[in-house]
Structure formats: C-alpha cells, structure tokens
N, C-alpha and C. Protein backbone atom coordinates (compact mmCIF):
# COMPACT_ATOMS: atom_id res chain seq x y z
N UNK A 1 0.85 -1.19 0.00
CA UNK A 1 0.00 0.00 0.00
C UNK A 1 0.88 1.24 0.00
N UNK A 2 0.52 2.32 -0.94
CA UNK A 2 1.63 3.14 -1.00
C UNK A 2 0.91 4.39 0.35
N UNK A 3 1.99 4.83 1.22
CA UNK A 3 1.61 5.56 2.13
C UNK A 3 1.53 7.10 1.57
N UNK A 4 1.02 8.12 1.67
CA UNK A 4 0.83 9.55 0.93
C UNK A 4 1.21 10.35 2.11
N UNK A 5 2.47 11.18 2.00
CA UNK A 5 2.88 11.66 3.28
C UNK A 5 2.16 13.10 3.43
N UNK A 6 1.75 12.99 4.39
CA UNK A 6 0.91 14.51 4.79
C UNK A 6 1.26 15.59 4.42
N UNK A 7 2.80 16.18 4.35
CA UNK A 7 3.40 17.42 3.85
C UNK A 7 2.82 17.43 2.41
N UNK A 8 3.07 16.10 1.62
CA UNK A 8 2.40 16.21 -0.09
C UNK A 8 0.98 16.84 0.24
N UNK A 9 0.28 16.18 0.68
CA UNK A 9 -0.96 16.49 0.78
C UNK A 9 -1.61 17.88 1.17
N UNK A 10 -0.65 18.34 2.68
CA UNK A 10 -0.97 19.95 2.38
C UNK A 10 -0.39 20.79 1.10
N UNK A 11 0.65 20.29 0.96
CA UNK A 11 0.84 20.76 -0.25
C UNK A 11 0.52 21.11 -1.63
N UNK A 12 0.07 19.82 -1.84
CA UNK A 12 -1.06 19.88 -3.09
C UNK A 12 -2.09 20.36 -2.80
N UNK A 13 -2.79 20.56 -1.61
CA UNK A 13 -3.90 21.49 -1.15
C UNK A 13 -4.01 23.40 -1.52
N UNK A 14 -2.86 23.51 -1.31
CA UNK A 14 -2.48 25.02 -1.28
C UNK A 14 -2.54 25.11 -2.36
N UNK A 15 -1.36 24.49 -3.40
CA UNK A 15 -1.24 24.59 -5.11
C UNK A 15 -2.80 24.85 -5.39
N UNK A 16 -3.82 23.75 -5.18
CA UNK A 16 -4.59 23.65 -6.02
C UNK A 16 -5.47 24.75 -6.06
N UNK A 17 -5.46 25.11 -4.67
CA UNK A 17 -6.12 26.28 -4.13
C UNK A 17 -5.98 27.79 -4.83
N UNK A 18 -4.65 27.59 -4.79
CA UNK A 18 -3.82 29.12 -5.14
C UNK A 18 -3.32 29.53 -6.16
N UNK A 19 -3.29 28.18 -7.60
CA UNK A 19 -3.15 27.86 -8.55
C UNK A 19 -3.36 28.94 -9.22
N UNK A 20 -4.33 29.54 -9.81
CA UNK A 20 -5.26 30.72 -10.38
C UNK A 20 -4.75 31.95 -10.09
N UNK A 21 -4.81 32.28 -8.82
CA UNK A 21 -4.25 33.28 -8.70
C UNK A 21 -3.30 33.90 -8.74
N UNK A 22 -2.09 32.78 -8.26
CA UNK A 22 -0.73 32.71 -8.22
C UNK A 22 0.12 32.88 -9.30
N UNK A 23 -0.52 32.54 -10.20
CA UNK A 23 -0.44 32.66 -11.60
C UNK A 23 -0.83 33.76 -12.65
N UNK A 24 -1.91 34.43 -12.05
CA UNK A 24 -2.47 35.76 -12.61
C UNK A 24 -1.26 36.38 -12.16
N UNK A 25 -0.64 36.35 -10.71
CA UNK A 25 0.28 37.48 -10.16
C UNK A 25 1.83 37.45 -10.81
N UNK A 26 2.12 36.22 -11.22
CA UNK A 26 3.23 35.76 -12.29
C UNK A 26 2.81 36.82 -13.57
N UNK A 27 1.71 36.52 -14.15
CA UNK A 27 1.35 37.04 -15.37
C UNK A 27 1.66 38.42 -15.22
N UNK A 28 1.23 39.41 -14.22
CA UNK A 28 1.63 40.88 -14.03
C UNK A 28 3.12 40.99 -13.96
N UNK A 29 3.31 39.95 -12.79
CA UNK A 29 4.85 40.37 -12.75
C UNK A 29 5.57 40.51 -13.77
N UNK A 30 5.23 39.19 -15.04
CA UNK A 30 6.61 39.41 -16.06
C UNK A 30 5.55 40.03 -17.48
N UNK A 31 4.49 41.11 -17.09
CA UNK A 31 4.08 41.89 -17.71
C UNK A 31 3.74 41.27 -19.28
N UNK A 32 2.69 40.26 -18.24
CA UNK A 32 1.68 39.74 -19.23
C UNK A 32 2.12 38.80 -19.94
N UNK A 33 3.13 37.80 -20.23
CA UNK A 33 4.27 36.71 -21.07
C UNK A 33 3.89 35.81 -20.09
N UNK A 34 2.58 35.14 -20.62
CA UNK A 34 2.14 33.74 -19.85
C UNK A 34 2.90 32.79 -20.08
N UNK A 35 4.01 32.40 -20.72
CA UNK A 35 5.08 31.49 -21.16
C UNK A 35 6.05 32.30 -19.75
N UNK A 36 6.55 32.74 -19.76
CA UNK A 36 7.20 33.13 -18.47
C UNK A 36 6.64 33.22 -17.00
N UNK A 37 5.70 33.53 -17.21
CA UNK A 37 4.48 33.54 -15.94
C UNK A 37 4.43 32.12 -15.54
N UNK A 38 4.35 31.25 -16.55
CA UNK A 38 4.08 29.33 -16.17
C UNK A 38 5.75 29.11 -15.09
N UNK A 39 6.26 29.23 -16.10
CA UNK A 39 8.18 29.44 -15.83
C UNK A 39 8.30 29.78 -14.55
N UNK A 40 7.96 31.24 -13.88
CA UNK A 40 8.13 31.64 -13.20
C UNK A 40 7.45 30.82 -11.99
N UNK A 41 6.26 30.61 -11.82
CA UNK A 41 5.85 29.76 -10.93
C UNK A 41 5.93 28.32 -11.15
N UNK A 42 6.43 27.81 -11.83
CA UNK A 42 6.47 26.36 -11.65
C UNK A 42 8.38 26.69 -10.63
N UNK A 43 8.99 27.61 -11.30
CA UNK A 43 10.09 27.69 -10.17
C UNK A 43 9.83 28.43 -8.70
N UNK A 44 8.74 29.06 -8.49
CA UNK A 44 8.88 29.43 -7.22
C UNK A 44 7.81 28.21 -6.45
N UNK A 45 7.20 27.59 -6.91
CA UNK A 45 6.52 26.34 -5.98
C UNK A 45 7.35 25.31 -5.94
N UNK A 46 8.45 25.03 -7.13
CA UNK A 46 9.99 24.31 -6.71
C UNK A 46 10.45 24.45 -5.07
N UNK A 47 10.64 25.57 -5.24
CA UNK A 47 11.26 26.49 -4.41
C UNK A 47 10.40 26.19 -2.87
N UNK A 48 8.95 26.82 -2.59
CA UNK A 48 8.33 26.29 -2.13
C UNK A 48 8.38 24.96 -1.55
N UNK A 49 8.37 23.94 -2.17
CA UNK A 49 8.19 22.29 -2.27
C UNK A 49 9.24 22.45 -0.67
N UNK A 50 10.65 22.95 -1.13
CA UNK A 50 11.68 22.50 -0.72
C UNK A 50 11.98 23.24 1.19
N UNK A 51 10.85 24.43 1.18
CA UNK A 51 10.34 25.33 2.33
C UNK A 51 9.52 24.28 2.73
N UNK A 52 8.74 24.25 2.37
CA UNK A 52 7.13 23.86 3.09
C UNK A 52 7.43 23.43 4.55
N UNK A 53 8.07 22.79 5.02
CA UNK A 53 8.25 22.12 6.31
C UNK A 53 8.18 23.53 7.08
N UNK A 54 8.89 24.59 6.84
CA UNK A 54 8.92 25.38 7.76
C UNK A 54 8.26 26.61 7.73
N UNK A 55 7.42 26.85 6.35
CA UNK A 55 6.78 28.00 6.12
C UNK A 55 5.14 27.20 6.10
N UNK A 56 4.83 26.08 5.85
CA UNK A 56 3.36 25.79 6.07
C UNK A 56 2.74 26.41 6.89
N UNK A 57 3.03 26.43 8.15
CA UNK A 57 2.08 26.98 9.12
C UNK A 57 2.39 28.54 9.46
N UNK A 58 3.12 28.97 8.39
CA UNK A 58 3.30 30.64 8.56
C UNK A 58 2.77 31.18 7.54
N UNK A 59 3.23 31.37 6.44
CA UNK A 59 2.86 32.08 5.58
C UNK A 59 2.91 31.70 3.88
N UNK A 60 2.42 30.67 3.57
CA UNK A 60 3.16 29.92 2.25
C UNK A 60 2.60 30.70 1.41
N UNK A 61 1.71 31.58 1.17
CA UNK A 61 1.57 32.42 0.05
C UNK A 61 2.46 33.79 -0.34
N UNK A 62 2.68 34.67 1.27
CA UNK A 62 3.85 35.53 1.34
C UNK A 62 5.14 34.93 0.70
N UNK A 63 5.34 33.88 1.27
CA UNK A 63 6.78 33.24 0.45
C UNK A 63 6.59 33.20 -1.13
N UNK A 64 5.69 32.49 -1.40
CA UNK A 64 5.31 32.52 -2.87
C UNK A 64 5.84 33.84 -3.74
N UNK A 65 4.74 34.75 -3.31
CA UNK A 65 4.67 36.16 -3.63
C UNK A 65 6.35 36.78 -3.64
N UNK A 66 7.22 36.39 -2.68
CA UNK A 66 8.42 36.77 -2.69
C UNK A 66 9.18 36.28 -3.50
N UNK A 67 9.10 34.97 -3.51
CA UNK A 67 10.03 34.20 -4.45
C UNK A 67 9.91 34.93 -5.63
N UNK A 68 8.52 34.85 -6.23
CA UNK A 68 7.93 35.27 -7.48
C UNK A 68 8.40 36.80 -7.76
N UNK A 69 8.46 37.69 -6.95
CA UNK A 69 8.59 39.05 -7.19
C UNK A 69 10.38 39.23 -7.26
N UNK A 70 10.59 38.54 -6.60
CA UNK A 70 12.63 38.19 -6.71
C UNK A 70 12.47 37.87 -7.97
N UNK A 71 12.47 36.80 -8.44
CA UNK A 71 12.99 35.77 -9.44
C UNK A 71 12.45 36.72 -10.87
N UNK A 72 11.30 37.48 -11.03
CA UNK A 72 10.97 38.15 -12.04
C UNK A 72 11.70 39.20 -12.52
N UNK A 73 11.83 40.38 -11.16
CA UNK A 73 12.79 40.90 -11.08
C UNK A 73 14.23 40.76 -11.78
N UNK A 74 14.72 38.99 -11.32
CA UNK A 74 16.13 38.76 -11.96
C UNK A 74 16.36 38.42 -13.14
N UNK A 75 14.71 37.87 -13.48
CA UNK A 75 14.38 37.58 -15.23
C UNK A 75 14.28 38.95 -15.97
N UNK A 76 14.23 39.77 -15.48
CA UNK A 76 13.80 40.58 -16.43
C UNK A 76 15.00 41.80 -16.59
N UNK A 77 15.96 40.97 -16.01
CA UNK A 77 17.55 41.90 -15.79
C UNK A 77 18.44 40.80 -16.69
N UNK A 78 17.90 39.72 -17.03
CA UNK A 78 18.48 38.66 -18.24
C UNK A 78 18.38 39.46 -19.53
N UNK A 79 19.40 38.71 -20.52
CA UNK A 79 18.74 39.01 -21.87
C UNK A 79 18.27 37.89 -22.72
N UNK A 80 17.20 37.68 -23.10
CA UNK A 80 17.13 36.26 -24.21
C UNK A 80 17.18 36.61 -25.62
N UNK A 81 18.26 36.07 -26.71
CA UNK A 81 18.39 36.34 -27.76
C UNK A 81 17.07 35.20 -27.94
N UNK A 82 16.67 34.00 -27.96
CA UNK A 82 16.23 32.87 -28.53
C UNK A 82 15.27 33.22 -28.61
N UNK A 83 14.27 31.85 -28.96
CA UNK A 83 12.89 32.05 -29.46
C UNK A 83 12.07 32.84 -28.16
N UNK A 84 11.04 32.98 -29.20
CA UNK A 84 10.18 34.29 -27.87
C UNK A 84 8.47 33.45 -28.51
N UNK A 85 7.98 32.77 -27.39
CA UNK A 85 6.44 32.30 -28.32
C UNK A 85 5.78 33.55 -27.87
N UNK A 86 4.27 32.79 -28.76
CA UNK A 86 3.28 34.47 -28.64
C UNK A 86 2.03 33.29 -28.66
N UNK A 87 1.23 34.31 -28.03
CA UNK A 87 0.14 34.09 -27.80
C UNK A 87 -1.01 33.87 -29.22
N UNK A 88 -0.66 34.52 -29.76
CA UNK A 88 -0.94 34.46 -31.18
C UNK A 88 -1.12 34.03 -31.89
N UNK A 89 -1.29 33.58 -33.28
CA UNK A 89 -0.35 32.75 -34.48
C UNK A 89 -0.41 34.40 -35.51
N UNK A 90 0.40 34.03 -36.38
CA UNK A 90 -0.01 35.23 -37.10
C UNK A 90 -0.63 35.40 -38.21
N UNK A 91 -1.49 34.55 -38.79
CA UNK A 91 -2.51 34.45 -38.90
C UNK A 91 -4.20 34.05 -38.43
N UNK A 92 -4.67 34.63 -37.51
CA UNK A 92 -5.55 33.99 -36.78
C UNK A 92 -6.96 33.50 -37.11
N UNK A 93 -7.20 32.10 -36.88
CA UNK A 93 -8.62 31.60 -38.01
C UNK A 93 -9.81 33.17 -37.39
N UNK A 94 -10.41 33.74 -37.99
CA UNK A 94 -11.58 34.22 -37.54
C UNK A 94 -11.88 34.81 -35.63
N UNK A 95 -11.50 36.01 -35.82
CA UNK A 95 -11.13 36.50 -34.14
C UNK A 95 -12.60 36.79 -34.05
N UNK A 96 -13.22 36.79 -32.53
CA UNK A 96 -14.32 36.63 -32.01
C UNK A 96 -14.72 37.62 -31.51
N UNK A 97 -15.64 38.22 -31.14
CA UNK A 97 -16.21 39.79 -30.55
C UNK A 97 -15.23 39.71 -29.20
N UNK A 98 -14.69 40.95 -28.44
CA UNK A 98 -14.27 41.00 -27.64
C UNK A 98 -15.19 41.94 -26.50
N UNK A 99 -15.24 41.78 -25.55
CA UNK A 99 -15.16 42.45 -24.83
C UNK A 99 -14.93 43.87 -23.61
N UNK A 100 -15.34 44.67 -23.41
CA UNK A 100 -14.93 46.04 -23.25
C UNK A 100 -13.84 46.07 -22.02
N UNK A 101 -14.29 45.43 -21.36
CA UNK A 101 -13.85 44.38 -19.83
C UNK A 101 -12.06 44.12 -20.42
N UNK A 102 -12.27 42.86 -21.31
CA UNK A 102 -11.17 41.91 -21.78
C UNK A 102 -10.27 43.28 -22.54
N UNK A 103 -10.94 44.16 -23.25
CA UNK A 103 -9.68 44.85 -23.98
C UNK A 103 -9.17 45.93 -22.93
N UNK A 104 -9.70 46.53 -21.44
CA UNK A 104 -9.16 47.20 -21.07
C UNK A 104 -8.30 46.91 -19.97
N UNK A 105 -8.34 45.05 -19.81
CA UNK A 105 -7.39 44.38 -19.03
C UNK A 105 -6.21 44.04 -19.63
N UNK A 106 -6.53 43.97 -21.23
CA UNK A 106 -5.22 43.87 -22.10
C UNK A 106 -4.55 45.54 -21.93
N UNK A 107 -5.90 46.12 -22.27
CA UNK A 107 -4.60 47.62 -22.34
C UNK A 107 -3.71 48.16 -20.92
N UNK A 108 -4.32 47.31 -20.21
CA UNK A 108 -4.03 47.67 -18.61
C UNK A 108 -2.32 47.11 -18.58
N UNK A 109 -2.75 45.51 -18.97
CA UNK A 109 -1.82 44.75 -18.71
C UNK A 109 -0.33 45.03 -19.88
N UNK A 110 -0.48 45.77 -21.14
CA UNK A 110 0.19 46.07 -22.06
C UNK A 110 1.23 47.40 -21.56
N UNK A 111 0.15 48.18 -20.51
CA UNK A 111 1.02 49.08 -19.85
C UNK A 111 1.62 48.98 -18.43
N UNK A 112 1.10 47.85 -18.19
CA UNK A 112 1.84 47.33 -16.95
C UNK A 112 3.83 46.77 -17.48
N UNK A 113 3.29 46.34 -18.30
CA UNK A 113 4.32 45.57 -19.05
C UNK A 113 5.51 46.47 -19.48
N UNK A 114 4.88 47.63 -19.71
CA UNK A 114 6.25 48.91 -20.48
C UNK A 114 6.85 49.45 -18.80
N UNK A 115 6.48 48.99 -17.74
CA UNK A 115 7.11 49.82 -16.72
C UNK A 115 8.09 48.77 -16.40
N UNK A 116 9.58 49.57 -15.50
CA UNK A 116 10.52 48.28 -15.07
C UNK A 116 10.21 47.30 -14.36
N UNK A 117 11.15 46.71 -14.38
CA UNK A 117 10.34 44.67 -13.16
C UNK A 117 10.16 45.50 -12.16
N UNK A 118 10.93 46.29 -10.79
CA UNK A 118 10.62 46.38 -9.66
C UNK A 118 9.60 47.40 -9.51
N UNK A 119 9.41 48.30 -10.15
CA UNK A 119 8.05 49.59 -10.46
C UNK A 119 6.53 48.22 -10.36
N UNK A 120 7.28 47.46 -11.44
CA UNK A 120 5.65 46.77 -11.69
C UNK A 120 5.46 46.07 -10.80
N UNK A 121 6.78 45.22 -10.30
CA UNK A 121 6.32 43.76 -8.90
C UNK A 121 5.96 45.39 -7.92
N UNK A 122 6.10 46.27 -7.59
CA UNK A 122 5.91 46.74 -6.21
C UNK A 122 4.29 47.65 -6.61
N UNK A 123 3.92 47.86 -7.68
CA UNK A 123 3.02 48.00 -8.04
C UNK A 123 1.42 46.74 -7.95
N UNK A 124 2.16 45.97 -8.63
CA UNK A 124 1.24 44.77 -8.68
C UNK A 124 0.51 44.25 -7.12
N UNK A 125 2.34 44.20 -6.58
CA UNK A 125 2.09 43.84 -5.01
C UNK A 125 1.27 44.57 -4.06
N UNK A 126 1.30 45.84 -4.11
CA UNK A 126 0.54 46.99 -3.30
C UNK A 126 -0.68 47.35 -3.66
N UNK A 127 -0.97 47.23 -5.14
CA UNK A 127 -2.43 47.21 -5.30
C UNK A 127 -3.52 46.14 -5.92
N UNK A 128 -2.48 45.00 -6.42
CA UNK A 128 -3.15 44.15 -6.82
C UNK A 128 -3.66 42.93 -6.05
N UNK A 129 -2.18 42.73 -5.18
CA UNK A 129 -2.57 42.33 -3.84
C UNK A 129 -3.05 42.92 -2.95
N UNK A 130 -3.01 43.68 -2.67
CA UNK A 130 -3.07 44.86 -1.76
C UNK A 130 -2.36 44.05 -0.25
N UNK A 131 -1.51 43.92 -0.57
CA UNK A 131 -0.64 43.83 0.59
C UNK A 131 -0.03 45.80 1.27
N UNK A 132 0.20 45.59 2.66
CA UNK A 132 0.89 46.81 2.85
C UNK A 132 2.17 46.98 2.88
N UNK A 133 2.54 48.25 2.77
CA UNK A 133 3.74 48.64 2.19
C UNK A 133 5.24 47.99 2.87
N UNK A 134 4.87 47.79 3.85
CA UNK A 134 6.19 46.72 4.64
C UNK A 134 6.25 45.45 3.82
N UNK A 135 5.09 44.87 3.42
CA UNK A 135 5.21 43.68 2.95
C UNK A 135 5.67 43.38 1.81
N UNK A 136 4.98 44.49 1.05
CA UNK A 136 6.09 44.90 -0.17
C UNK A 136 7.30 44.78 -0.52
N UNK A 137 7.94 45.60 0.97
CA UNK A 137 9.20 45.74 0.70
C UNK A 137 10.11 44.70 1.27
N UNK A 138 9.40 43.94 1.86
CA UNK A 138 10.11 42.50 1.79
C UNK A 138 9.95 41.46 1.09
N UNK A 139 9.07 41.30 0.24
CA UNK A 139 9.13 40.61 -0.88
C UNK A 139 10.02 40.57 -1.51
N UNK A 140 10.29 42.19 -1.92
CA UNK A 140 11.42 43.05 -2.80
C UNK A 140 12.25 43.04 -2.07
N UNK A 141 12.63 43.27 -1.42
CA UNK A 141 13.73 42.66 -0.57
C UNK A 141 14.95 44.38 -0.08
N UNK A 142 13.85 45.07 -0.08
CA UNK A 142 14.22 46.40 0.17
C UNK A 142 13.60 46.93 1.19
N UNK A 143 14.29 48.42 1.60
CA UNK A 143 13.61 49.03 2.79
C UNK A 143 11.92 49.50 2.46
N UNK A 144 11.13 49.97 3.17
CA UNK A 144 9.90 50.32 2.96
C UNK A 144 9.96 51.64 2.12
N UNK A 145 10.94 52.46 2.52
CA UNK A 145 11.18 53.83 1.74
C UNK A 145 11.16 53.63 0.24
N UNK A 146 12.12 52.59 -0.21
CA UNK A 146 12.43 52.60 -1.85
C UNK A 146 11.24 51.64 -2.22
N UNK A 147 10.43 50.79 -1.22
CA UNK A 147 9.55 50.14 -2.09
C UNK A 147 8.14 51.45 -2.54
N UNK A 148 7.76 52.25 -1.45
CA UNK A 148 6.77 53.10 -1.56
C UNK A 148 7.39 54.11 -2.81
N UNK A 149 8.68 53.84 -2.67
CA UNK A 149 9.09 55.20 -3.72
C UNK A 149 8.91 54.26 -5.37
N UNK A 150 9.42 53.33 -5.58
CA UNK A 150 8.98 52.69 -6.87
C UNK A 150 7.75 52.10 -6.88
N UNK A 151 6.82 52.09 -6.10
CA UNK A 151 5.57 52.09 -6.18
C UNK A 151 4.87 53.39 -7.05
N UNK A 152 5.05 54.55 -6.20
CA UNK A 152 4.62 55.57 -7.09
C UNK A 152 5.03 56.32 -8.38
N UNK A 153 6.20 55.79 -8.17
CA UNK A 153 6.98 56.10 -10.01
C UNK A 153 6.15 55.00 -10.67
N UNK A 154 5.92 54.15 -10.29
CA UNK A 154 5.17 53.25 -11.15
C UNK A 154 3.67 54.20 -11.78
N UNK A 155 3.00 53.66 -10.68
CA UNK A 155 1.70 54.04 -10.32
C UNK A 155 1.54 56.11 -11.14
N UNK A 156 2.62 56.66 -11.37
CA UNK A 156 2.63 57.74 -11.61
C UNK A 156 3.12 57.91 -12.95
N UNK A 157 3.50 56.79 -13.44
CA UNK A 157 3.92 56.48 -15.29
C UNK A 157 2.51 56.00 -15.53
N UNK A 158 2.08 54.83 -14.73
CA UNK A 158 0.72 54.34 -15.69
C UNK A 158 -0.12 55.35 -15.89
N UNK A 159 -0.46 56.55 -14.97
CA UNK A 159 -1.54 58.07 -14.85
C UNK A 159 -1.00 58.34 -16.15
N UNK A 160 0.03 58.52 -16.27
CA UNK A 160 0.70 59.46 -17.69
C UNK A 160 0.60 58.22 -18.75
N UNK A 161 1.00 57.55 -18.70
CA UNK A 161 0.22 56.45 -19.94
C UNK A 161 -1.14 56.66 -20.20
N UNK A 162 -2.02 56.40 -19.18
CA UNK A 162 -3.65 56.38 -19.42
C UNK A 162 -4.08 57.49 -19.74
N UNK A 163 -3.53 58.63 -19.35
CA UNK A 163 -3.75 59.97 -19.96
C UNK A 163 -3.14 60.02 -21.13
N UNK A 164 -2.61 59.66 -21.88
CA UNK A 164 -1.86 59.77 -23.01
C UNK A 164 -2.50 59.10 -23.95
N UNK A 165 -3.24 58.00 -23.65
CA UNK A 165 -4.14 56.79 -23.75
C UNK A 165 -5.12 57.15 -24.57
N UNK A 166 -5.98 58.50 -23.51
CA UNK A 166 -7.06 58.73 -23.85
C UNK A 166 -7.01 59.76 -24.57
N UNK A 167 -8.35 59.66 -25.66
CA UNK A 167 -8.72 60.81 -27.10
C UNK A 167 -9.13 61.61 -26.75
N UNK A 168 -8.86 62.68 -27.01
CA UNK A 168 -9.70 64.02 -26.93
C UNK A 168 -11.06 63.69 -27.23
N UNK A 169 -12.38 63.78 -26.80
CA UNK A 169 -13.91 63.70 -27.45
C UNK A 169 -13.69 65.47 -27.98
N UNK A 170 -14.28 65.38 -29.35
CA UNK A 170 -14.52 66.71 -29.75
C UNK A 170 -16.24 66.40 -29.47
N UNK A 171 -16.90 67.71 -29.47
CA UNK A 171 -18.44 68.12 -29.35
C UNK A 171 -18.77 68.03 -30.29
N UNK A 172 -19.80 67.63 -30.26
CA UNK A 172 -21.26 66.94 -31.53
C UNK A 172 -21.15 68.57 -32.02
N UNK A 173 -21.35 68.91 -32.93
CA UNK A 173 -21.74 70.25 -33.00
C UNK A 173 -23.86 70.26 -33.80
C-alpha cells in the first residue's frame, strides 16, 4: 500500500487552491508573457516544495509572492536572444467579438508591461494584492522607503500612460 505523506498532501492542497491566482500574479509580474508567468511559478513552488516544512504553518503564500517578485525581477535583468512564443499565431482563423472588460485588461496589462520589473512587482504587489507597504518591501527585498518610492513612479507612469491613452472627445456640433 503506498503511504501519501501529509506534507504532499498539504501541499497539493495550497497549489490547487492558489493555482489561479498565483499565476495571474506571475502574469503581471513578467508583464503579461504567460510562457514566463508558467516558468516563473512552476520555479517558485519548486522552491516552495523544498520550504514547506517550515513555512506551512506561517505564511506559504507571502513566500510565494516573494520568491515570485525576486525571481521576475532577476528575469527581467536577463537578456534572451532565442525564441520568444506568442500568444498568437499570425494568422488567426476568424477572431471573435471581444469584450470592453477583456480589452481594457489587455490595455491595462500592455502598460503594466512597459514599466521596469521592480516599479511593476511593487506596483502589482501593493495594489493588486493589496498587501501593505512593509510587505512589499520584503518581498522586494528592500527598505519600505524605496519600495513606496517605486511604487509611485510606477503608479505615476501608468496616470501618464492612461492619460496619453485617452482621445480628446470633440463636441457633436
């Protein structure tokens, strides 16, 4: 009889749980490149796997969130000459009505994507999580000062993006 050791089991509990989300927060971090987003969290629940004994009963999603906001960070200070997939093909059979919702989470997420890794992880983290600003800055692995401060350089490029964004309406005459 094969025995199933309890650590697997909370373990796979959390994953399955946190799966979705954990993964949306990958997706922001490496600014929308769901091929890197998979990447990124299949290495920070590695990572995870190898904690669990001592972060289970503390905080296994904070760890997550850290690993993830490190490791993106260090990906996105790499360079990759090689292949790059896309979401795409480039020809696409017959594209489908979209959504007002879906295109302003793409345009959201397209300008999330033009800001640097630590602007966006301390961005993402503070309002998407809405974690507070200490927590932030230990994710990031910085004092609270420089995380609140690349928070709002962030948060203060996307204003000037979205304003830049938007058309003038001229009047019906």
């Amino acid at each position: 009889m094969w025995m199933v050791q309890p650590r697997a089991v909370e373990f796979d509990r959390f994953v399955a749980a946190r799966w979705s989300a954990l993964l949306h927060l990958a997706r922001l971090l490496t600014g929308g490149d769901r091929h890197r987003a998979e990447d990124l969290l299949q290495e920070a629940l590695v990572k995870l796997w190898f904690a669990w004994p001592k972060v289970a009963d503390q905080a296994p999603e904070a760890y997550v969130r850290k690993v993830l906001a490190r490791a993106a960070a260090r990906s996105a200070r790499r360079r990759w000459w090689g292949e790059h997939p896309v979401d795409q093909l480039p020809d696409p059979p017959g594209a489908g009505d979209e959504t007002a919702a879906v295109d302003e989470r793409t345009r959201l997420e397209a300008m999330l994507a033009s800001l640097p890794a630590r602007q966006r992880a301390a961005g993402v983290l503070r309002y998407y999580q809405d974690l507070p600003e200490r927590d932030v800055a230990q994710a990031l692995g910085c004092p609270v000062g420089t995380a609140r401060s690349l928070t709002a350089r962030g948060v203060a490029r996307l204003r000037q993006l979205l304003s830049e964004a938007v058309e003038p309406v001229e009047p019906v005459a």
